[in-house]
Protein backbone atom coordinates (compact mmCIF):
# COMPACT_ATOMS: atom_id res chain seq x y z
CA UNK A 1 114.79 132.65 117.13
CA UNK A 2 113.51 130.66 120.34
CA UNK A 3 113.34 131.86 123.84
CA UNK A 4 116.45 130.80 125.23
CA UNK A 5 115.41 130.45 128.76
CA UNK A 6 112.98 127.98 127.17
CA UNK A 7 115.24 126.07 125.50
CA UNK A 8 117.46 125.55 128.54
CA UNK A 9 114.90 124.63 130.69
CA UNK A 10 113.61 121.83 128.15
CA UNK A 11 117.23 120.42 127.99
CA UNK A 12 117.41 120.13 132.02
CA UNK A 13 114.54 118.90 132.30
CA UNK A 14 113.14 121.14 134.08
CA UNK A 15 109.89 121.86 131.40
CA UNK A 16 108.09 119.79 129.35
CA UNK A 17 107.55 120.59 125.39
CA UNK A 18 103.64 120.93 126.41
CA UNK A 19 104.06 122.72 129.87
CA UNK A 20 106.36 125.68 127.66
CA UNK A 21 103.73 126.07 124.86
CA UNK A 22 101.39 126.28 127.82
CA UNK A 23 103.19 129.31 129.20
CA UNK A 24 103.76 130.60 126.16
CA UNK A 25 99.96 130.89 125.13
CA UNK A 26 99.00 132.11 128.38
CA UNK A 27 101.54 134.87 128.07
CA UNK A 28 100.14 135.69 124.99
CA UNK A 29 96.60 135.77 126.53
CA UNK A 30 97.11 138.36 129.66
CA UNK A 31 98.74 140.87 126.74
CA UNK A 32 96.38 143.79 127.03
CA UNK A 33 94.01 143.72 124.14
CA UNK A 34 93.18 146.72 121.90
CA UNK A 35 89.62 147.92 122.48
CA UNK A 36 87.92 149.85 119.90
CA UNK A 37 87.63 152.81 121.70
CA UNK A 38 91.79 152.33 122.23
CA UNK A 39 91.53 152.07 118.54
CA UNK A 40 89.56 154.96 117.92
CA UNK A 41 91.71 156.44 120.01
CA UNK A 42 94.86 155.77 117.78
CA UNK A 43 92.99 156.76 115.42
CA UNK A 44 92.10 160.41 116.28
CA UNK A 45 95.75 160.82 117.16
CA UNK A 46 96.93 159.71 113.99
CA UNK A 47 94.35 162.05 112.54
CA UNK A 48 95.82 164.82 114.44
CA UNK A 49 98.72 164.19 113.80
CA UNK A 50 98.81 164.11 110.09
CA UNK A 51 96.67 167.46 110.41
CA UNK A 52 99.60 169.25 112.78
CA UNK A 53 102.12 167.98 110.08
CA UNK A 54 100.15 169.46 107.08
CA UNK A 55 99.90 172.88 108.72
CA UNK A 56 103.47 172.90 109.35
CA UNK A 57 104.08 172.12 106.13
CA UNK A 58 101.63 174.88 104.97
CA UNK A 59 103.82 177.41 107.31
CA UNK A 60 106.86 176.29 105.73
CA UNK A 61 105.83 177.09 102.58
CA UNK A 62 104.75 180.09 103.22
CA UNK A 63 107.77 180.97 105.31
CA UNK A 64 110.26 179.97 101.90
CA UNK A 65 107.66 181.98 99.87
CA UNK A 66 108.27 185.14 101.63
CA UNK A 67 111.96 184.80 102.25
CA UNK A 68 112.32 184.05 98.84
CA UNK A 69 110.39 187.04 98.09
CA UNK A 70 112.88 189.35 100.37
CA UNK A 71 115.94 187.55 98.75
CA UNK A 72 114.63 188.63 95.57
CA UNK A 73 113.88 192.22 96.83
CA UNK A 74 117.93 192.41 97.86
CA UNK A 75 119.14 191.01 94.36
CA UNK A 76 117.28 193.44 92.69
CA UNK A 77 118.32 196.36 94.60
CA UNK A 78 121.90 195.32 94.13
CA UNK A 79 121.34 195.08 90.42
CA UNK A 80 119.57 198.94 90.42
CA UNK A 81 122.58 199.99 93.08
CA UNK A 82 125.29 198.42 90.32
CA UNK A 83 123.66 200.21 87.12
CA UNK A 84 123.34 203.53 88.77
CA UNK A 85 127.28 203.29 90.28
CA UNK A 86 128.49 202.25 86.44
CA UNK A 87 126.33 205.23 84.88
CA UNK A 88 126.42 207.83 87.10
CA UNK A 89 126.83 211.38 85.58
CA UNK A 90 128.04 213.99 87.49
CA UNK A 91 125.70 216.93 88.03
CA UNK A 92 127.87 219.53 89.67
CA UNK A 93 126.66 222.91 88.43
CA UNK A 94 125.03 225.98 89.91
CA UNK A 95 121.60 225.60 87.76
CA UNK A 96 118.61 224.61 89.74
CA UNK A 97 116.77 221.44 87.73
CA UNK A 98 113.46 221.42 89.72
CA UNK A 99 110.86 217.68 89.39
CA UNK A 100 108.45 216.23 90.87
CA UNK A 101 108.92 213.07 93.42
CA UNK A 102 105.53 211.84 94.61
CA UNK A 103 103.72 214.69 95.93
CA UNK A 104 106.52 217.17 96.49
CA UNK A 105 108.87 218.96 94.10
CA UNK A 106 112.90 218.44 94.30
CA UNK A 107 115.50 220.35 93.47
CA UNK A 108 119.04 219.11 91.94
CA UNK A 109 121.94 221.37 90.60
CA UNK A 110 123.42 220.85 87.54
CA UNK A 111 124.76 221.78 84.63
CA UNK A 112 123.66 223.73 81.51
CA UNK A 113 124.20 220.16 79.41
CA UNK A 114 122.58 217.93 81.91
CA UNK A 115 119.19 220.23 81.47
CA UNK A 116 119.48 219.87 78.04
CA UNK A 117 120.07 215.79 77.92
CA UNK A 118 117.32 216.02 80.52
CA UNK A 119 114.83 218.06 79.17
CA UNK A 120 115.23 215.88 75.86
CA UNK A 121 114.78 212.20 77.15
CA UNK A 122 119.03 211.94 76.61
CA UNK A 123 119.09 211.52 80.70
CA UNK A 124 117.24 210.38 83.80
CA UNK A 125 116.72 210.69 87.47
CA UNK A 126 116.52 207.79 89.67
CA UNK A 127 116.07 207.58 93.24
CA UNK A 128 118.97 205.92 95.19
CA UNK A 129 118.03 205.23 98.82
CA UNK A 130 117.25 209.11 99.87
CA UNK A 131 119.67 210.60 96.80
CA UNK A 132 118.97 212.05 93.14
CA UNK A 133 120.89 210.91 90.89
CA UNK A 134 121.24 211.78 86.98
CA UNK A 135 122.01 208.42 84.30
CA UNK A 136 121.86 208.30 80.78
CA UNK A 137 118.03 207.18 79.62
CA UNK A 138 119.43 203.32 78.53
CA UNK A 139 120.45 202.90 82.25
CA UNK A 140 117.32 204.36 83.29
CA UNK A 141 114.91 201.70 81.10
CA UNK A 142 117.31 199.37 82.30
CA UNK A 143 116.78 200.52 86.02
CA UNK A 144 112.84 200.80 85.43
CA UNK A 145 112.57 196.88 84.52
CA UNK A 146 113.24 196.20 87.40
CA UNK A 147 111.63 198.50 89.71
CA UNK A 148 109.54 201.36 88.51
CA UNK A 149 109.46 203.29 91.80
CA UNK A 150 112.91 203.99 91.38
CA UNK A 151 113.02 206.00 88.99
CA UNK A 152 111.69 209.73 89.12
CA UNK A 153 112.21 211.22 85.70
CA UNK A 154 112.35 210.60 82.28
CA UNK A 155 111.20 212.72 79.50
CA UNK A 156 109.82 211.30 76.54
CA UNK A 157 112.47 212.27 73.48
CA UNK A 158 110.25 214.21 71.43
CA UNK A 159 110.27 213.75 67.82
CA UNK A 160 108.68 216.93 66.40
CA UNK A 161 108.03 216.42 62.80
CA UNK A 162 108.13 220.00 60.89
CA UNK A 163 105.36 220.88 58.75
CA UNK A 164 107.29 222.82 55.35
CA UNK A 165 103.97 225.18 55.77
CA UNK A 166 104.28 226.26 58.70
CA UNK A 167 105.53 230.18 58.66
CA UNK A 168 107.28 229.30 62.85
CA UNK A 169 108.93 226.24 61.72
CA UNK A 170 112.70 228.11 61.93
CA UNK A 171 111.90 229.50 65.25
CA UNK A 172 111.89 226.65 67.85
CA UNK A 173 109.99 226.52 71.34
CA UNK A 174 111.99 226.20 73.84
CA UNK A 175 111.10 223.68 76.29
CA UNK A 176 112.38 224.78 79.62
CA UNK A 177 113.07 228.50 80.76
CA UNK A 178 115.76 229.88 83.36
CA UNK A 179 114.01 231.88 85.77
């Protein structure tokens, strides 16, 4: 498409075909050239440019990486929070079940059959937020897949093969004593 102006002016009259190209390659002439250093210029910024744009993308990343991480965090919780609410047993009893937590020892009340399933690897404790609470041992694998930390005891179920020679074999240890 033409310059309009132009075109008028060469249908008035007013222009010749030459004196227009004329203009028209002296407009093109006083157009500021690009120097190299203008060009270097451009250059560096672009440089900068694409270097600002690949550390934001780096930060990105690593932002989705680490929210992902906490979103995962949540699920799991929710998952531990679900098993323990479907399996809970109740403890209510008046014999003290001491264990240890970390460093320190706990005590949890309970009954006379919830120190036997616990004792023999039939139940667990797991930690819920700041409470003890008691679950059979399948919840309690279930709950250690997917985080270890939360849960605080689980006995091994013993299998105790009897030797026919031994002269004790009727009289069983006991495992845990009332104090």
């Amino acid at each position: 498409m033409g310059n309009p102006f132009k075109d008028q002016f060469l249908k008035k009259g007013l222009v010749t075909k030459k004196q227009a190209n004329k203009a028209k390659h002296e407009q093109r002439l006083s157009r500021p050239k690009k120097s190299k250093e203008k060009i270097q210029e451009d250059d560096g910024l672009q440089k900068r440019i694409q270097q600002t744009l690949h550390e934001q993308s780096v930060r990105d990343r690593e932002l989705n990486r680490h929210q992902n991480e906490i979103a995962k965090k949540k699920e799991i919780q929710g998952q531990i929070r679900q098993i323990i609410k479907q399996n809970r047993i109740e403890t209510e009893g008046d014999i003290s079940y001491h264990f240890v937590d970390g460093k320190k020892i706990k005590k949890l009340y309970v009954a006379k059959e919830i120190v036997d399933g616990l004792s023999k690897g039939r139940m667990a404790i797991v930690k819920q937020d700041e409470h003890y609470v008691v679950v059979p041992a399948k919840a309690a694998c279930q709950i250690q897949d997917r985080k270890t930390e939360s849960l605080i005891l689980l006995n091994s179920q013993v299998r105790e093969e009897l030797d026919p020679d031994d002269p004790y074999a009727e009289f069983p240890i006991p495992d845990d004593y009332e104090w």
